[in-house]
N, C-alpha and C. Protein backbone atom coordinates (compact mmCIF):
# COMPACT_ATOMS: atom_id res chain seq x y z
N UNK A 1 -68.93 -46.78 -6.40
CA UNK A 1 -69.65 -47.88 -6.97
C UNK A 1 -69.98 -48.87 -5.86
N UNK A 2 -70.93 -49.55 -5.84
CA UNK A 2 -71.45 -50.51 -4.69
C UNK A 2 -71.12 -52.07 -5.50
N UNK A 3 -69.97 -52.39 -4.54
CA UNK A 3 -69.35 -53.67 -4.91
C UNK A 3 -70.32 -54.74 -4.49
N UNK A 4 -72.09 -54.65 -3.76
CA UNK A 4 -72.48 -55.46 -3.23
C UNK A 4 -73.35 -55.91 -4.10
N UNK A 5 -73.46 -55.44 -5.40
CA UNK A 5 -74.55 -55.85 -6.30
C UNK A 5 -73.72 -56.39 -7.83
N UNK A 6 -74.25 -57.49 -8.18
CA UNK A 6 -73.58 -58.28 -9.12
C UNK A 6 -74.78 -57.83 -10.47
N UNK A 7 -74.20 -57.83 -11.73
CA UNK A 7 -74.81 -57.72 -12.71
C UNK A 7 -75.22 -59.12 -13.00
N UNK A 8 -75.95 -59.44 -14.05
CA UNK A 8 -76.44 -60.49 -14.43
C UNK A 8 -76.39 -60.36 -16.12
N UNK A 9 -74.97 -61.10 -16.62
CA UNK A 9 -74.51 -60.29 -18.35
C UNK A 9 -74.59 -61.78 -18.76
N UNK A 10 -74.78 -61.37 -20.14
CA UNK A 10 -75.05 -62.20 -21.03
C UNK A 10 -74.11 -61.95 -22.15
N UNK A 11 -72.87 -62.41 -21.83
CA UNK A 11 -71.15 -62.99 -22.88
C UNK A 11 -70.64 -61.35 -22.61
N UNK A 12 -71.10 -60.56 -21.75
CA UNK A 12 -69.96 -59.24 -21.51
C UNK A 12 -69.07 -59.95 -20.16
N UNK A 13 -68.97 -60.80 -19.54
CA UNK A 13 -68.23 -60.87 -18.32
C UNK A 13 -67.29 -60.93 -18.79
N UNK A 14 -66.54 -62.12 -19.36
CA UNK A 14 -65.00 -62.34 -19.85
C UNK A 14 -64.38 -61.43 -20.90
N UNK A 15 -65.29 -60.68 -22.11
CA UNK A 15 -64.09 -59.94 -22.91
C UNK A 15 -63.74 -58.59 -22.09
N UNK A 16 -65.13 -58.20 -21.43
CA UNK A 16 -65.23 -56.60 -20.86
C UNK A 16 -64.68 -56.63 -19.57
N UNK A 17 -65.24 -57.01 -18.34
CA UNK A 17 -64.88 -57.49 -17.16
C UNK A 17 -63.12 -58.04 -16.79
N UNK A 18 -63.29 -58.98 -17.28
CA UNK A 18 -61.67 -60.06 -16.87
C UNK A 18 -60.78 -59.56 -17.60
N UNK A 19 -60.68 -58.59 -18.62
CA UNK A 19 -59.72 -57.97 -19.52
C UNK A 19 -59.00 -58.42 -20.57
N UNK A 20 -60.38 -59.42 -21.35
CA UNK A 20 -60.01 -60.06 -22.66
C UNK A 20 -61.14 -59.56 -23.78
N UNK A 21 -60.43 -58.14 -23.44
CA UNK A 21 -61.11 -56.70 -24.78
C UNK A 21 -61.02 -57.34 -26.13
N UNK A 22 -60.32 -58.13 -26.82
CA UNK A 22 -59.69 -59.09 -28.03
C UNK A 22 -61.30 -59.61 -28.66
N UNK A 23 -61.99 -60.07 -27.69
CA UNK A 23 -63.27 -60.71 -28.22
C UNK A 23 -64.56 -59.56 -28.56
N UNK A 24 -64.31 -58.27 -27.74
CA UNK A 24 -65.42 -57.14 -28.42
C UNK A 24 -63.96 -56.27 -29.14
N UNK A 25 -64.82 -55.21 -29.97
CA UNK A 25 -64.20 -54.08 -30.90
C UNK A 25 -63.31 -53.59 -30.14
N UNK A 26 -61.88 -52.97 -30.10
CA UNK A 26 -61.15 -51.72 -29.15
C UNK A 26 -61.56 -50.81 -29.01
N UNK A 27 -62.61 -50.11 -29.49
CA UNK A 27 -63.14 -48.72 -29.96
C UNK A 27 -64.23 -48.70 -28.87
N UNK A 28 -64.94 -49.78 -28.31
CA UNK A 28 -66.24 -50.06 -27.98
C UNK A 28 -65.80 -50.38 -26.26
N UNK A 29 -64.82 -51.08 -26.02
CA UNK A 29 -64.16 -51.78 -24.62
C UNK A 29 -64.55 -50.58 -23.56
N UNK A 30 -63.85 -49.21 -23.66
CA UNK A 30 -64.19 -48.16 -22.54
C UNK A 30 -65.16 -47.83 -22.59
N UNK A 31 -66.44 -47.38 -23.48
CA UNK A 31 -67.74 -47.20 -22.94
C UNK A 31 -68.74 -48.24 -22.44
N UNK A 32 -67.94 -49.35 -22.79
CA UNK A 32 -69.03 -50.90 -22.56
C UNK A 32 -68.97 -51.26 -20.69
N UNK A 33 -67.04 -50.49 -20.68
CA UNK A 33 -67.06 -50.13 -19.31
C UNK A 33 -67.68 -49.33 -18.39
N UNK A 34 -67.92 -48.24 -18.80
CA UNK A 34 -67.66 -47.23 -18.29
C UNK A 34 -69.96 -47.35 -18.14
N UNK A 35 -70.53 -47.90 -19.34
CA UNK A 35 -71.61 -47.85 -19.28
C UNK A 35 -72.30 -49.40 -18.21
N UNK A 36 -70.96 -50.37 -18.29
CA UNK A 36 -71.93 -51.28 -16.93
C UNK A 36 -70.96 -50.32 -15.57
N UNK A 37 -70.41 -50.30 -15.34
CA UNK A 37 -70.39 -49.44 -13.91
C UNK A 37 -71.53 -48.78 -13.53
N UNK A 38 -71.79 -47.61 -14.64
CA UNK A 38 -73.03 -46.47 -14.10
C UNK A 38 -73.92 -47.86 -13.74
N UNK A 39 -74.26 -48.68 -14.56
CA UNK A 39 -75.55 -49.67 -14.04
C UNK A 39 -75.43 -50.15 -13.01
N UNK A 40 -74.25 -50.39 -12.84
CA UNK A 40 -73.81 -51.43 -10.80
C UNK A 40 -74.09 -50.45 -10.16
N UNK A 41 -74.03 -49.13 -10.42
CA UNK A 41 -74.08 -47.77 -9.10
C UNK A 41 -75.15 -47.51 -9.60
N UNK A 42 -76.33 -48.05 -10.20
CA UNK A 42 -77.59 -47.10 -10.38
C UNK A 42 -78.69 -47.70 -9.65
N UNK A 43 -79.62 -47.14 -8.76
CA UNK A 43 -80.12 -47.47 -7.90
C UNK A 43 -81.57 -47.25 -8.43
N UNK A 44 -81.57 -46.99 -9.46
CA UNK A 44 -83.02 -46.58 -10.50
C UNK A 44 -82.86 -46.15 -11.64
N UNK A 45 -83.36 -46.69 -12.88
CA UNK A 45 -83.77 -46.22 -14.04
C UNK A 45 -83.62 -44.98 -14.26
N UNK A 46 -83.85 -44.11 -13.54
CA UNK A 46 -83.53 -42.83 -14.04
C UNK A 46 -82.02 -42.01 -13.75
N UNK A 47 -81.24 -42.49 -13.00
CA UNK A 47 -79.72 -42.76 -12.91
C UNK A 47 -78.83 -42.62 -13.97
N UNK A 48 -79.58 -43.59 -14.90
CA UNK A 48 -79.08 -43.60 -16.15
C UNK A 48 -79.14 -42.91 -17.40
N UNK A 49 -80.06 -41.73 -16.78
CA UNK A 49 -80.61 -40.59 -17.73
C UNK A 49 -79.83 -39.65 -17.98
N UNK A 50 -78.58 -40.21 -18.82
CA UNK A 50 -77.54 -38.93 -18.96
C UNK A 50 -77.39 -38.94 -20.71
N UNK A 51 -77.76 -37.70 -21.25
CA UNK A 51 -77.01 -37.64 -22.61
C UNK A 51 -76.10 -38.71 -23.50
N UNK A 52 -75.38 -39.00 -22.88
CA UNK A 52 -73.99 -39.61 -23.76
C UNK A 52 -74.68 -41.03 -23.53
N UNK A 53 -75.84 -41.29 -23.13
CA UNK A 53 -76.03 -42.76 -22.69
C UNK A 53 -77.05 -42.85 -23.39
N UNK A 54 -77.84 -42.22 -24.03
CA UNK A 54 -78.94 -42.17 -24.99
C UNK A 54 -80.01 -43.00 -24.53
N UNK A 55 -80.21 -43.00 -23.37
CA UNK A 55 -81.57 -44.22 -22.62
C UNK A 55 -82.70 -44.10 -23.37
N UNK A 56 -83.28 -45.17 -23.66
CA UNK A 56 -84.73 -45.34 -24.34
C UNK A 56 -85.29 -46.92 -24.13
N UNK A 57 -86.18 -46.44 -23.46
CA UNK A 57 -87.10 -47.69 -23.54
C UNK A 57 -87.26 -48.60 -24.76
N UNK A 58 -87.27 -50.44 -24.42
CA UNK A 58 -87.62 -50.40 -25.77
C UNK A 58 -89.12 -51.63 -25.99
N UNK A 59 -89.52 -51.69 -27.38
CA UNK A 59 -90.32 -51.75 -28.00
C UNK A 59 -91.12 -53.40 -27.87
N UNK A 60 -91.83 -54.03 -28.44
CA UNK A 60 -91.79 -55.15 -29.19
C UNK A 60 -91.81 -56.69 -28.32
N UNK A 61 -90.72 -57.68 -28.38
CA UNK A 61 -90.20 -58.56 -27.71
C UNK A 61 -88.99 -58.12 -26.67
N UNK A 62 -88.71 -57.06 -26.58
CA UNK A 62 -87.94 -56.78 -25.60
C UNK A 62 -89.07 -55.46 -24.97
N UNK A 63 -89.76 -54.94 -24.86
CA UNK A 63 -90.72 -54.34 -24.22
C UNK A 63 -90.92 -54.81 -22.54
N UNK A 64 -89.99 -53.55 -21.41
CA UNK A 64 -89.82 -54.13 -20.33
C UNK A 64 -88.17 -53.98 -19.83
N UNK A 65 -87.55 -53.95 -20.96
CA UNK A 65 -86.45 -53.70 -21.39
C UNK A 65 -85.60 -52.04 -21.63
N UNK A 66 -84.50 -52.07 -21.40
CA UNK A 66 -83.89 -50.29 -21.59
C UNK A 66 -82.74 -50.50 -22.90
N UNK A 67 -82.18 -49.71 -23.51
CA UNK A 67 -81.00 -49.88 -24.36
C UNK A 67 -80.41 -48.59 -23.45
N UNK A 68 -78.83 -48.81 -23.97
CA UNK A 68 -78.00 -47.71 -24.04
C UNK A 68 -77.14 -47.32 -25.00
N UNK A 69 -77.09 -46.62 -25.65
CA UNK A 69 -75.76 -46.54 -26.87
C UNK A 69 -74.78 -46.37 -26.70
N UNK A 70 -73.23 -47.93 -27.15
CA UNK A 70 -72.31 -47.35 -27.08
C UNK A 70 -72.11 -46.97 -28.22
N UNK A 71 -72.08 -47.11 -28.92
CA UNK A 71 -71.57 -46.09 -30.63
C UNK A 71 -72.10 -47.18 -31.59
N UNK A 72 -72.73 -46.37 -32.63
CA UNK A 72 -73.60 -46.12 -33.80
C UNK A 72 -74.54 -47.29 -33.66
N UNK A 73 -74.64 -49.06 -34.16
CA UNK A 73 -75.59 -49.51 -34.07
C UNK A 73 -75.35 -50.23 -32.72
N UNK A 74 -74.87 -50.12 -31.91
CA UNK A 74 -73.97 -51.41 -30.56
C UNK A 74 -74.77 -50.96 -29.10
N UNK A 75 -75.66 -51.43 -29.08
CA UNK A 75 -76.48 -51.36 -28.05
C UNK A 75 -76.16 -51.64 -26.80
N UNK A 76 -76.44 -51.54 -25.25
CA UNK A 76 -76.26 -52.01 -24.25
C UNK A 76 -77.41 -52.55 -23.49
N UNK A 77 -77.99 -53.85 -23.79
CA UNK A 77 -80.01 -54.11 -23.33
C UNK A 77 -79.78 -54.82 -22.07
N UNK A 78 -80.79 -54.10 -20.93
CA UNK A 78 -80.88 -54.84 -20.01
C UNK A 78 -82.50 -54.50 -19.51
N UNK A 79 -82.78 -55.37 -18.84
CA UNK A 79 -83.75 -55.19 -17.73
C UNK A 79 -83.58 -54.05 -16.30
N UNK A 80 -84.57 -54.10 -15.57
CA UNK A 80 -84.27 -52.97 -14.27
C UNK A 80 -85.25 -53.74 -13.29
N UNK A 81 -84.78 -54.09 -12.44
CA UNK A 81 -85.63 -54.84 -11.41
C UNK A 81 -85.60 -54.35 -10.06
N UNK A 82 -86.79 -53.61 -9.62
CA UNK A 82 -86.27 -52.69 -8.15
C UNK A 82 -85.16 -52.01 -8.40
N UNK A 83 -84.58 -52.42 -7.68
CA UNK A 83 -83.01 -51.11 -8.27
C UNK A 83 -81.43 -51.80 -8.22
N UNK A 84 -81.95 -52.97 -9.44
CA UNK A 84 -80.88 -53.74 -9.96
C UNK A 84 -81.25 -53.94 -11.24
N UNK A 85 -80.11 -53.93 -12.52
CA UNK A 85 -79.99 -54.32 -13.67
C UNK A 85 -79.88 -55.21 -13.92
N UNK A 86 -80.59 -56.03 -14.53
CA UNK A 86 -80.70 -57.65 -15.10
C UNK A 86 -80.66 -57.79 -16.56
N UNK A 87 -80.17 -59.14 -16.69
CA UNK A 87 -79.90 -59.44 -18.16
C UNK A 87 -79.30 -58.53 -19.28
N UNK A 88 -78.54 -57.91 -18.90
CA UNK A 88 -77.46 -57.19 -19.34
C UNK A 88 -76.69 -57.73 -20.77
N UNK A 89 -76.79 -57.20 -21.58
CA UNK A 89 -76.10 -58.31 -22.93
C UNK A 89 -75.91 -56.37 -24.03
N UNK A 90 -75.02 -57.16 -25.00
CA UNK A 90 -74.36 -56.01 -25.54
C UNK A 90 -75.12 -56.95 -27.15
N UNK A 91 -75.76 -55.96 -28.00
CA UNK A 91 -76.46 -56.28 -29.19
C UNK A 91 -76.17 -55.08 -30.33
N UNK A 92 -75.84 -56.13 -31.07
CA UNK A 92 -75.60 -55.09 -32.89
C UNK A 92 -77.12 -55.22 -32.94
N UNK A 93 -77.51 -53.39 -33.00
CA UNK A 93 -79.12 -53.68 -33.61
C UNK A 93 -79.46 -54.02 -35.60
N UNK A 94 -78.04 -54.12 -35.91
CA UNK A 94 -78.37 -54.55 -37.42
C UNK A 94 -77.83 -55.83 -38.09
């Protein structure tokens, strides 16, 4: 992982990050992990093109924007800028 690039999250730093899991689901904590890492080590949009990560562009007012799925409606939305992830935020799509 390249410790030289900082994410830019929106309320994931302190429950996910600093290890106060208490404020997101227990069920949700290891892929919320495991899915901003791949983003700190991804050096392009297509990096992130793995199965279990369900990448899809998205639509609308976020158009410009990527999701990732951690499980059933719990999204992972960020931006991709050159080959850094921006605005990073974790969204119930319902």
């Amino acid at each position: 992982m390249r410790r030289d690039r900082e994410l830019q999250t929106q309320g994931l730093e302190a429950p996910v990050r600093r290890r106060r899991p208490q404020q997101v689901a227990a069920d949700l904590v290891e892929k919320i992990r495991l899915v901003l890492s791949a983003l700190e080590a991804a050096g392009a949009i297509g990096h992130l093109n793995q199965p279990s990560f369900r990448l899809h562009p998205l639509k609308g007012d976020l158009k410009g924007h990527w999701a990732v799925t951690v499980r059933a409606n719990w999204r992972i939305v960020f931006g991709f800028e050159g080959d850094k992830a921006t605005d990073v935020d974790l969204i119930d799509y319902h």
